[in-house]
Protein backbone atom coordinates (compact mmCIF):
# COMPACT_ATOMS: atom_id res chain seq x y z
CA UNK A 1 128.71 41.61 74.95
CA UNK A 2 131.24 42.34 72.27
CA UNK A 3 132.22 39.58 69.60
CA UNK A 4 135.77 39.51 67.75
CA UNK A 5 135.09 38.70 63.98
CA UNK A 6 138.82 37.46 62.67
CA UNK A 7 139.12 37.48 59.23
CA UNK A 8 141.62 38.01 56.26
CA UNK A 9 140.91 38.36 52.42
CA UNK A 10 143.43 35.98 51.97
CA UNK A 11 140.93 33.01 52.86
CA UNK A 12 139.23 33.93 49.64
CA UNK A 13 142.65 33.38 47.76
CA UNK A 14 142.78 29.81 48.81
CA UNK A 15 141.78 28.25 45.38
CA UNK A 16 140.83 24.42 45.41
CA UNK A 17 139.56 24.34 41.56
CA UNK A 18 136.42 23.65 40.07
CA UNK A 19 133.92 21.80 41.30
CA UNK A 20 135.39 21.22 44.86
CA UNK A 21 133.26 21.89 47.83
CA UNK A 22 135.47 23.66 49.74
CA UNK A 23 135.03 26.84 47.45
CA UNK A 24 136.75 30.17 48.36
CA UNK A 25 132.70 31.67 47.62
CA UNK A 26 132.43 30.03 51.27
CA UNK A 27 134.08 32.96 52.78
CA UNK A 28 132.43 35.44 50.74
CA UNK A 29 128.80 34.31 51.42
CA UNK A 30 129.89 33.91 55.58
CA UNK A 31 131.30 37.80 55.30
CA UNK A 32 128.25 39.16 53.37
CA UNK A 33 125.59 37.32 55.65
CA UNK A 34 127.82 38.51 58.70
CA UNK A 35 128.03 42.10 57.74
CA UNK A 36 124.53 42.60 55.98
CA UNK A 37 123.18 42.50 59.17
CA UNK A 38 123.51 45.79 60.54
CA UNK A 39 122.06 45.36 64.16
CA UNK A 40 124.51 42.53 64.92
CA UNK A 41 127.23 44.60 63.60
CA UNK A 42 126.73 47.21 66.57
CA UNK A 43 128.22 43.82 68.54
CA UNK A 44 131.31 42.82 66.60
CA UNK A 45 134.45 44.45 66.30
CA UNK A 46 136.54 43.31 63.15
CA UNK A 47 139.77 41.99 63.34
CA UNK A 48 142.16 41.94 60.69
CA UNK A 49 144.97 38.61 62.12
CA UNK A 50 148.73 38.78 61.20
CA UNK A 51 150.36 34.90 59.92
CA UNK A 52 151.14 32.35 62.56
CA UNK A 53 154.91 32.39 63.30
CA UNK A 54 156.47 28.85 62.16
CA UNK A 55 157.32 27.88 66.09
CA UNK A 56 153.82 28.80 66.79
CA UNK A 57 152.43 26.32 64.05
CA UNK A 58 154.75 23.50 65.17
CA UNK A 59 153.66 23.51 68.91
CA UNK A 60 150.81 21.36 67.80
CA UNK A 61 152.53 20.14 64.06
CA UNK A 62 155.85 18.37 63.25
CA UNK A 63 158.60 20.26 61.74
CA UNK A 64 158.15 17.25 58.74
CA UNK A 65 154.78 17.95 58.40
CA UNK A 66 155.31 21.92 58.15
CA UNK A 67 158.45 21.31 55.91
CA UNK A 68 156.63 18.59 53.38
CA UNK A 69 153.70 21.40 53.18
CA UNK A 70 156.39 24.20 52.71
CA UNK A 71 158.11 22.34 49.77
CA UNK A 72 154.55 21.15 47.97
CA UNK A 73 154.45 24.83 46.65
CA UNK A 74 157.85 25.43 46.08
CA UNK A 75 158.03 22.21 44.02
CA UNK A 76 154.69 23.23 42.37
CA UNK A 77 152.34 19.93 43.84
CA UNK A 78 148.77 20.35 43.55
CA UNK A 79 147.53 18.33 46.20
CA UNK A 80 148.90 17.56 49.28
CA UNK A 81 146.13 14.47 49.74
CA UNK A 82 143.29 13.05 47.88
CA UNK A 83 140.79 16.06 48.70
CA UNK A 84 143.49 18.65 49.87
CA UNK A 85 143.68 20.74 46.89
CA UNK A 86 146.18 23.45 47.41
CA UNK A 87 147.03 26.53 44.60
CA UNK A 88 149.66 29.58 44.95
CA UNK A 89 148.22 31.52 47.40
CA UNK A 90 147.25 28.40 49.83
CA UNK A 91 150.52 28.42 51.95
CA UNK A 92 149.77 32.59 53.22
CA UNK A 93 146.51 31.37 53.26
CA UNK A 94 146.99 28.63 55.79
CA UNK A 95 149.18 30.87 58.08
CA UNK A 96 146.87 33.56 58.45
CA UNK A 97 144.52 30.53 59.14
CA UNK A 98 146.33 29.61 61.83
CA UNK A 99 146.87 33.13 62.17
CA UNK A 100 143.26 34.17 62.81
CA UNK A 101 142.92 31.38 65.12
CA UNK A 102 145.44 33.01 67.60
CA UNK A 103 144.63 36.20 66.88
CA UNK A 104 141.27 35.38 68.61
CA UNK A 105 142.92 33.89 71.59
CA UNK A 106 144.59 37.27 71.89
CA UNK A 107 141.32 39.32 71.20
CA UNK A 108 139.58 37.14 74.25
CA UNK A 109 142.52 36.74 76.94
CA UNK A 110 143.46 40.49 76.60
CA UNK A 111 139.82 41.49 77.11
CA UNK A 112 139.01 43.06 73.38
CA UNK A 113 136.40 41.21 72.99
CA UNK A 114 134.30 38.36 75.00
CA UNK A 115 133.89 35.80 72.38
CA UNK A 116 135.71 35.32 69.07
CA UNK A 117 134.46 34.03 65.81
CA UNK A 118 137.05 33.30 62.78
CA UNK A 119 135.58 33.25 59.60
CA UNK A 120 138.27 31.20 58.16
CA UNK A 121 139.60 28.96 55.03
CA UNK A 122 140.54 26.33 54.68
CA UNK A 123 139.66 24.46 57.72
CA UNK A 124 141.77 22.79 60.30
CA UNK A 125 140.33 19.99 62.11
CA UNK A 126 141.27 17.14 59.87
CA UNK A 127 145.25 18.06 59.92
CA UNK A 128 147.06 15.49 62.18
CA UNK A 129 150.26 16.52 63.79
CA UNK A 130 152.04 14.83 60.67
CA UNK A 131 150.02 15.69 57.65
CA UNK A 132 147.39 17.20 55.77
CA UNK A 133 143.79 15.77 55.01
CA UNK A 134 140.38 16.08 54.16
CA UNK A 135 140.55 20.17 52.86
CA UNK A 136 142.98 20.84 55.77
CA UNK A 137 146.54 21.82 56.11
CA UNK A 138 147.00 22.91 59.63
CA UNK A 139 144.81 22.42 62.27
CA UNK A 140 143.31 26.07 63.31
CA UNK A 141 142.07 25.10 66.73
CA UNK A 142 145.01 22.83 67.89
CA UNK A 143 147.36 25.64 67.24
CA UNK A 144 145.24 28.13 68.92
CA UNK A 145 144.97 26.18 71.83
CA UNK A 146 148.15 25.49 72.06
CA UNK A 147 149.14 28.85 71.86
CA UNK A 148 146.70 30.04 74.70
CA UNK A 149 148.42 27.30 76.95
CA UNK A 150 151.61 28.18 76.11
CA UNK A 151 150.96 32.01 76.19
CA UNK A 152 148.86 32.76 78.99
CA UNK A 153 149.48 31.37 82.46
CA UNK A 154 145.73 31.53 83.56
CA UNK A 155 145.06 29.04 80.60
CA UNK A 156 145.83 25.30 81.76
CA UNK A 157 142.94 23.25 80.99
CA UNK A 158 141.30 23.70 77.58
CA UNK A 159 138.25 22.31 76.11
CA UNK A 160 137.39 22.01 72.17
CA UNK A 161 133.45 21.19 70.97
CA UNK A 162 133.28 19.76 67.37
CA UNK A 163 130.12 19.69 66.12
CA UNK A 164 131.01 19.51 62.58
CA UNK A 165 129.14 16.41 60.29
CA UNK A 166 132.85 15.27 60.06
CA UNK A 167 134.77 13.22 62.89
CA UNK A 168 137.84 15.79 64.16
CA UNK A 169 140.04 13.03 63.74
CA UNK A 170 143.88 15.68 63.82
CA UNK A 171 142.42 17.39 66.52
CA UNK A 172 141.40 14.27 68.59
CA UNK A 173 145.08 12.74 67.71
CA UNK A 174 146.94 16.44 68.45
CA UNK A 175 145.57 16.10 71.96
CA UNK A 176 145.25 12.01 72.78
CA UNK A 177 147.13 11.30 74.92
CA UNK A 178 147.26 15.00 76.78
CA UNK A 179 144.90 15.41 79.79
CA UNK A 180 145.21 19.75 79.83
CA UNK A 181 142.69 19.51 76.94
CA UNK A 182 139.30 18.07 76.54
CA UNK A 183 137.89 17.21 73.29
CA UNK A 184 134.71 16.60 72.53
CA UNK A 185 133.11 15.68 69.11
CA UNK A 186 129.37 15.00 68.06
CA UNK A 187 129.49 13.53 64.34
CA UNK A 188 127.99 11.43 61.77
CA UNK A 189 129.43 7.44 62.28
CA UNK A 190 129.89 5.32 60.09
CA UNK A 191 130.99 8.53 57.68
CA UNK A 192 134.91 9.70 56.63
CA UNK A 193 137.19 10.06 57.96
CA UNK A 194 136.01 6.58 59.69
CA UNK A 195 137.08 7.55 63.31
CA UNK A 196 135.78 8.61 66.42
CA UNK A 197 133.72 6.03 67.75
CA UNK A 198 132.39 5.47 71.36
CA UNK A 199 135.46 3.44 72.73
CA UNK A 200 138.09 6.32 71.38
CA UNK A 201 138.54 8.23 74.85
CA UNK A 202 142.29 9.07 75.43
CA UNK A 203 145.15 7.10 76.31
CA UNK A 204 147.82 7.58 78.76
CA UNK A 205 147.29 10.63 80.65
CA UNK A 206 144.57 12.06 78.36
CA UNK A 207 142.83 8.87 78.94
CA UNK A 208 139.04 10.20 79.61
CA UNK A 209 139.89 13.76 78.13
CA UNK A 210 138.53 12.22 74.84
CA UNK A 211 134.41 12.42 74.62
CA UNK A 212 133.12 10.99 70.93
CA UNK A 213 128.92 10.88 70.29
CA UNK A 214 128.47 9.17 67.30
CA UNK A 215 125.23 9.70 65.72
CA UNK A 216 123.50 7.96 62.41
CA UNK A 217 122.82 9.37 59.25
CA UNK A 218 119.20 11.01 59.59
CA UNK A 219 119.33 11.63 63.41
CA UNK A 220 116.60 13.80 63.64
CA UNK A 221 117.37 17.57 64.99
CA UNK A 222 115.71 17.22 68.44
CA UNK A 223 118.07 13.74 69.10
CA UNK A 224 120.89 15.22 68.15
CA UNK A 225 119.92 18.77 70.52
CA UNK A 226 119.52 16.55 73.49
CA UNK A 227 122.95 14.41 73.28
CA UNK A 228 124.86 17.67 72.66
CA UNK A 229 123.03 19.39 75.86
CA UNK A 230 123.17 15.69 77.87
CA UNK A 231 126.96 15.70 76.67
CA UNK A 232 128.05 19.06 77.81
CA UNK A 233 126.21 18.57 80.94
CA UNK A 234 128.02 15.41 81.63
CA UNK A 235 131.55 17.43 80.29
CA UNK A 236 130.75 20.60 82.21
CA UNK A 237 130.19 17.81 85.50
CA UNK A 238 133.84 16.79 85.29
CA UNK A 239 135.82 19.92 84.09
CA UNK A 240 136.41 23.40 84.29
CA UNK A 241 138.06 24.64 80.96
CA UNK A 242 139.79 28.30 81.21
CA UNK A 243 139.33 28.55 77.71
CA UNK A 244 136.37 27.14 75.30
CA UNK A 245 136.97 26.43 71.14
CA UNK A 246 134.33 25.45 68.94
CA UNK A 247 135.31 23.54 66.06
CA UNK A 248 132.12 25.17 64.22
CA UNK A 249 131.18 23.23 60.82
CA UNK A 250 127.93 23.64 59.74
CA UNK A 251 127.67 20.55 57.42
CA UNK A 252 125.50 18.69 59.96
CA UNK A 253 122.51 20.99 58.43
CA UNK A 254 119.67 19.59 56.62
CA UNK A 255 120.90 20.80 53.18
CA UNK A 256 124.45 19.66 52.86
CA UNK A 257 125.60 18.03 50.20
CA UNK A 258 128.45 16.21 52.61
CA UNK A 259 126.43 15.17 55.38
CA UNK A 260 123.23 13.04 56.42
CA UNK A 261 122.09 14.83 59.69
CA UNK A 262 118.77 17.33 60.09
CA UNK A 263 120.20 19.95 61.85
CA UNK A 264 117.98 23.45 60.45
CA UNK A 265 119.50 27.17 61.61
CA UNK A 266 118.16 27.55 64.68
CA UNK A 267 119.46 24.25 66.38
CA UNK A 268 123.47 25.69 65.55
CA UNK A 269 121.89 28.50 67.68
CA UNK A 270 120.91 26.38 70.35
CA UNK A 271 124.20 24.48 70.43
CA UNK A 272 125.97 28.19 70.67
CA UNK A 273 123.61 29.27 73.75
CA UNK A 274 124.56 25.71 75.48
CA UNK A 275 128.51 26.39 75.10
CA UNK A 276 128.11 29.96 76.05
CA UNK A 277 126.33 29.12 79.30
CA UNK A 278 128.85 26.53 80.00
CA UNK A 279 131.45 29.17 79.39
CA UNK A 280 130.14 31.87 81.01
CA UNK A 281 129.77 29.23 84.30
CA UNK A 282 133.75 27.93 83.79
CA UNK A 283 135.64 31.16 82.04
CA UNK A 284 133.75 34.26 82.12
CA UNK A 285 132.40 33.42 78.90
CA UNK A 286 135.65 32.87 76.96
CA UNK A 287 134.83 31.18 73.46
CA UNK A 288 136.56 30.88 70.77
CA UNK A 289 134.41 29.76 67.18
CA UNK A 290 136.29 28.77 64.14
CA UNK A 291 134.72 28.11 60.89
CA UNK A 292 135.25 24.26 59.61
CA UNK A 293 132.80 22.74 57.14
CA UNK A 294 129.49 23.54 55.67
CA UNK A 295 129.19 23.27 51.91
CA UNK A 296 125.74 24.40 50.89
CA UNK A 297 126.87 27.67 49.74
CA UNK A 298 122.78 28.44 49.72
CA UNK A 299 122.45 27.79 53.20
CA UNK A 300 125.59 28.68 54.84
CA UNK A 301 125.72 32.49 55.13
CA UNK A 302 122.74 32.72 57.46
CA UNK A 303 123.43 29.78 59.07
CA UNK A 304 126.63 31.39 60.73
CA UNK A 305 124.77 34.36 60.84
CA UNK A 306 122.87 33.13 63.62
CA UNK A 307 126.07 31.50 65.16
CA UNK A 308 127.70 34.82 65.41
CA UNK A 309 124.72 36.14 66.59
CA UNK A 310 124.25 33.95 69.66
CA UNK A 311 127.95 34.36 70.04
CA UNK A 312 126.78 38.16 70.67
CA UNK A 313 124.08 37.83 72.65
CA UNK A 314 122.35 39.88 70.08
């Protein structure tokens, strides 16, 4: 089984200041865990992406929301919300973001590899359709899946697992009211950005194609396994994606400094083996991984080491 690794030294250039968790280091520790391991290198194939085309970015953004980010670094703003710190290089760095995120699509549908993981900065999930938020500035997964439908006939129904710590409030709202994609998030409730309770299922025709398991701060590990696996079974029971996105953030781990769950290294392994068997029963094992949180810069590295390799089969 061969796994796409997408990634672009521009994520590292994405510089949110001192102090801030979403550090560029992130990618550096994620790239040196991935490629210290020389055995699950045999299974990868590396993957250099190209920037998202504007039209590509705005199938799941407003042409406001691309403008206003646009202009913040022409005009020289430093912020673009409360915790979405953004320097010079942040703009190419979101496009190749976005970027990777298709690339991967690509690398799956046209048979390069079986699986894609992007190792990229800064996250996505928390972009709406009309701005920026919490560390994001487009929303990686909502363009790639846009793309795929948009691209590739064979790809109608889509479904996105979010198992960051973090409710995926811009990708939940991207897709609300759309029935062609199912979203499903497993997160920490009450915690930011405040959404994604039980009732929040759809509306209109995506009514039902929303799925949110809030859990409580300190959930133990073996909880949380069994409402993921209970929840995919029930998602699995209903649907049959062509194409499969994790929303990967790894702040749901024990050590995080931005989350209250128990999750240890092997459990994100677990998780990976549940969506890969669902895939490989739906869409001959099409998954696509992109990085979101996880902020224990200790910690990280091998936790998405073991990610990628349960991605590989490895």
């Amino acid at each position: 089984m061969t796994t796409a690794l997408i990634h672009h030294p521009i994520y590292e250039k994405h510089d949110t200041g001192f102090g801030h968790p979403e550090t560029p280091a992130r990618y550096r520790v994620v790239i040196d865990a991935i490629k210290g391991d020389e055995e699950l290198g045999t299974s990868l194939i590396e993957i250099t992406p190209e920037k998202a085309q504007q039209g590509i970015v705005q199938a799941a953004h407003t042409k406001e929301h691309f403008k206003r980010v646009e202009n913040a670094f022409a005009e020289g703003v430093h912020r673009l919300d409360a915790d979405t710190v953004i320097s010079m290089k942040s703009f190419d760095a979101a496009m190749f973001a976005a970027g990777g995120a298709v690339t991967a699509v690509d690398a799956v549908m046209q048979g390069e590899a079986r699986n894609a993981f992007v190792a990229v900065r800064p996250p996505g999930h928390h972009a709406t359709a009309e701005h920026a938020m919490g560390f994001c500035i487009f929303n990686n997964v909502a363009v790639a899946a846009r793309y795929a439908q948009n691209k590739y006939k064979e790809i109608e129904r889509v479904a996105i697992i979010d198992w960051d710590v973090h409710h995926g409030n811009g990708t939940q709202g991207i897709f609300y009211s759309d029935s062609s994609v199912f979203f499903f998030s497993m997160h920490q409730y009450p915690w930011y950005p405040g959404t994604g309770s039980r009732g929040e299922t759809g509306q209109g025709k995506g009514l039902g194609a929303t799925l949110n398991t809030p859990l409580k701060a300190l959930t133990s590990a073996d909880e949380q396994k069994r409402v993921f696996e209970s929840a995919i079974e029930e998602i699995a029971s209903k649907i049959k994606p062509d194409l499969i996105f994790i929303s990967a953030g790894f702040d749901a781990h024990l050590t995080d400094p931005l989350g209250q769950l128990k999750l240890e290294d092997p459990d994100f392994g677990s998780m990976t083996k549940t969506v890969m068997q669902w895939a490989d029963d739906a869409c001959d094992g099409r998954v696509v991984s992109c990085l979101e949180g996880g902020y224990n810069l200790d910690t990280l590295g091998e936790t998405v080491r073991l990610h990628v390799q349960a991605l590989t089969g490895v």
